[in-house]
C-alpha atoms as a PDB file:
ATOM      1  CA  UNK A   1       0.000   0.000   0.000  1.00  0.00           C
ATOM      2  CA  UNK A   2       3.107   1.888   0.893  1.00  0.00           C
ATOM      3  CA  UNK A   3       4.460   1.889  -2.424  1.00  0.00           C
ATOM      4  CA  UNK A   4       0.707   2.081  -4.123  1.00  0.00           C
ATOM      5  CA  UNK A   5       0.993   5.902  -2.794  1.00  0.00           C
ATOM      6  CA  UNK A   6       4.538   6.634  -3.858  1.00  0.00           C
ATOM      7  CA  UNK A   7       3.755   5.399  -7.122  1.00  0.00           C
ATOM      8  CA  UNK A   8       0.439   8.130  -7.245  1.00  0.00           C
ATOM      9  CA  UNK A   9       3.158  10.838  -6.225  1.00  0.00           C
ATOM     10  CA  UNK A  10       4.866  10.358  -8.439  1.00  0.00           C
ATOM     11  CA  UNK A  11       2.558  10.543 -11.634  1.00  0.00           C
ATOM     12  CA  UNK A  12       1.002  13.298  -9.939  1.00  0.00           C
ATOM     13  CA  UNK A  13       4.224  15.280 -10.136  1.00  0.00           C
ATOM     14  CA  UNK A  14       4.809  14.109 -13.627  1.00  0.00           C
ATOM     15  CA  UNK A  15       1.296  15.597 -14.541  1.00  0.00           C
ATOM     16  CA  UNK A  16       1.484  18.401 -13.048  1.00  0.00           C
ATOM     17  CA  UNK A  17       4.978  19.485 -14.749  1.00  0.00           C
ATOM     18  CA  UNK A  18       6.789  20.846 -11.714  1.00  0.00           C
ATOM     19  CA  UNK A  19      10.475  20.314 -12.233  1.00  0.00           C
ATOM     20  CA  UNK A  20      13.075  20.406  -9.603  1.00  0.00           C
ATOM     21  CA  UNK A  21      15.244  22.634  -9.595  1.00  0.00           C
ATOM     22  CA  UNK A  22      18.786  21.390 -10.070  1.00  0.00           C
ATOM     23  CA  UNK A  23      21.720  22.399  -7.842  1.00  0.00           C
ATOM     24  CA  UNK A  24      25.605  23.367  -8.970  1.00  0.00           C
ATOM     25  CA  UNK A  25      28.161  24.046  -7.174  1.00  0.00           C
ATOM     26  CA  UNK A  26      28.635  27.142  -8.385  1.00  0.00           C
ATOM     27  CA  UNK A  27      27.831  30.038 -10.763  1.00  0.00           C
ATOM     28  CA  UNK A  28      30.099  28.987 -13.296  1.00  0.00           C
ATOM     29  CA  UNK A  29      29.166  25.354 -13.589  1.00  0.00           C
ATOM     30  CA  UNK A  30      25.439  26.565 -13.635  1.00  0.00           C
ATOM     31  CA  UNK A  31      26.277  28.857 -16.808  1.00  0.00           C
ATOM     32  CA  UNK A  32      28.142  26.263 -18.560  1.00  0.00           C
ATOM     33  CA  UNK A  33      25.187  23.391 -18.155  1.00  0.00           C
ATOM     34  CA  UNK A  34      22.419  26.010 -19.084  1.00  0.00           C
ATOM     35  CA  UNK A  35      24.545  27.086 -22.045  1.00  0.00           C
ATOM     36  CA  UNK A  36      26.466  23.798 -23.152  1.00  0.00           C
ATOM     37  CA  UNK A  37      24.743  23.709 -26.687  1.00  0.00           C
ATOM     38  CA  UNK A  38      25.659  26.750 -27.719  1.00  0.00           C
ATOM     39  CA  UNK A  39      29.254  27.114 -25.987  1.00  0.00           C
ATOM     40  CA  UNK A  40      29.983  23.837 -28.100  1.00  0.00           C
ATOM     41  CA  UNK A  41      28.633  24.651 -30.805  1.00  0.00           C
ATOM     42  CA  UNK A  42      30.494  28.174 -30.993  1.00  0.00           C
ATOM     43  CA  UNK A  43      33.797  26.254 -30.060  1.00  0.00           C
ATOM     44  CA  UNK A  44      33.340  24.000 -32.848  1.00  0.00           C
ATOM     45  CA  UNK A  45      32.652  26.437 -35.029  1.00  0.00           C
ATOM     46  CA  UNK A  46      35.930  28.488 -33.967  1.00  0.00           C
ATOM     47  CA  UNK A  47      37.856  25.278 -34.696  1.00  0.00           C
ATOM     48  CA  UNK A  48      36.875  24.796 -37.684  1.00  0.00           C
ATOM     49  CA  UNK A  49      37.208  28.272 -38.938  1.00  0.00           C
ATOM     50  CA  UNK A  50      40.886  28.240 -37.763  1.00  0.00           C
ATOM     51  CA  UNK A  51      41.597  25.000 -39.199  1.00  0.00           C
ATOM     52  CA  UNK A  52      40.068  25.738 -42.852  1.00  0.00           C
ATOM     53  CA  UNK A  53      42.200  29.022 -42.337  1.00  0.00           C
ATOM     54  CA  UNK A  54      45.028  27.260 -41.717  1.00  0.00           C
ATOM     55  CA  UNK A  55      45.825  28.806 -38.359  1.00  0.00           C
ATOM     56  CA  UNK A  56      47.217  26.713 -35.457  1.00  0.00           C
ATOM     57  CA  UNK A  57      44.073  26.170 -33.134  1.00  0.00           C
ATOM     58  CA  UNK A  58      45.627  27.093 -29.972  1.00  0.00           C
ATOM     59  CA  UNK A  59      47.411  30.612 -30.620  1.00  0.00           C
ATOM     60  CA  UNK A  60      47.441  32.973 -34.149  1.00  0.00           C
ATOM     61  CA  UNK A  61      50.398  31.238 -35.601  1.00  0.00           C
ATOM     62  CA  UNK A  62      50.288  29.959 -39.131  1.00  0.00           C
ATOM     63  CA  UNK A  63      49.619  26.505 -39.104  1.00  0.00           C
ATOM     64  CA  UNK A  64      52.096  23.227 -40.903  1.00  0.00           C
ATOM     65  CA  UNK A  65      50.402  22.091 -43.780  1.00  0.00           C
ATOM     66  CA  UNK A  66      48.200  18.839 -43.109  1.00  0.00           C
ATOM     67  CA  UNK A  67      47.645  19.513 -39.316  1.00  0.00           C
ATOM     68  CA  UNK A  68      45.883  21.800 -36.913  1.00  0.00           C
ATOM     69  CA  UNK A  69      49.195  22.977 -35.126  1.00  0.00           C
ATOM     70  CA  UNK A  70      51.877  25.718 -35.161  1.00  0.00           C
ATOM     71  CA  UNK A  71      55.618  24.321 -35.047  1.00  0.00           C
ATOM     72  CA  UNK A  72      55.761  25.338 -31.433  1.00  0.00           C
ATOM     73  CA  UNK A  73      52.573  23.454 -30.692  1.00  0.00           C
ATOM     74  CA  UNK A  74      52.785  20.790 -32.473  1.00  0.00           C
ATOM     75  CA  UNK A  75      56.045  19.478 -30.477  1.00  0.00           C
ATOM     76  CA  UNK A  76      54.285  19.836 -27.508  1.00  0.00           C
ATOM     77  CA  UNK A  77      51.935  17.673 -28.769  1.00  0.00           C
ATOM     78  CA  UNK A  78      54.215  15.220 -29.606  1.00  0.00           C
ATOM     79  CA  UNK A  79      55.132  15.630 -26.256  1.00  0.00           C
ATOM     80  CA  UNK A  80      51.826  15.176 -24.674  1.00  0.00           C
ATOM     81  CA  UNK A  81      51.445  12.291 -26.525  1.00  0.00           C
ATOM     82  CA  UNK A  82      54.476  10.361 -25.972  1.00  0.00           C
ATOM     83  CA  UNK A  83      53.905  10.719 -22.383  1.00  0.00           C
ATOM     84  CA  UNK A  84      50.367   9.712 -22.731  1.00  0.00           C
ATOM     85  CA  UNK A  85      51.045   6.449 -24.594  1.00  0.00           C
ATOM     86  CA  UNK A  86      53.951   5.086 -21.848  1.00  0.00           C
ATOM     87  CA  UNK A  87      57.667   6.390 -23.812  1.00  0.00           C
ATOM     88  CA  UNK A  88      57.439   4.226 -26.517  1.00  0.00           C
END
């Protein structure tokens, strides 16, 4: 019976539409999850841009041919990933 009138609680919230209100830790977190569609999709879109322009991604630099990077950022890459994938 106990679980007859959680059940009815339950629909009757779902009728009645009242969502709860959902809690972040703070400000900045809220912004980004009441935003995240159109943060990514301006990101994306400022990728793209940079990489059709051939521009390195990460600074203003002009970019080497067939990849997203600068010189300078590119062997930090190469860095990143070499420590990523265990000194190979």
């Amino acid at each position: 019976m106990f679980s007859m009138s959680k059940m009815i609680k339950k629909l009757l919230k779902k009728i009645t539409g009242k969502k709860e209100e959902k809690k972040y830790p703070n400000r900045f977190l809220k912004h980004y999850y009441l935003h995240q569609d159109k943060l990514n999709k301006e990101r994306r879109g400022s990728y793209s841009g940079r990489k059709k322009a051939g521009i390195c991604v990460r600074c203003h630099h002009k970019a080497v041919s067939g990849i997203v990077f600068c010189d300078f950022h590119q062997k930090l890459q190469k860095g990143y990933n070499k420590k990523a994938r265990g000194n190979k």
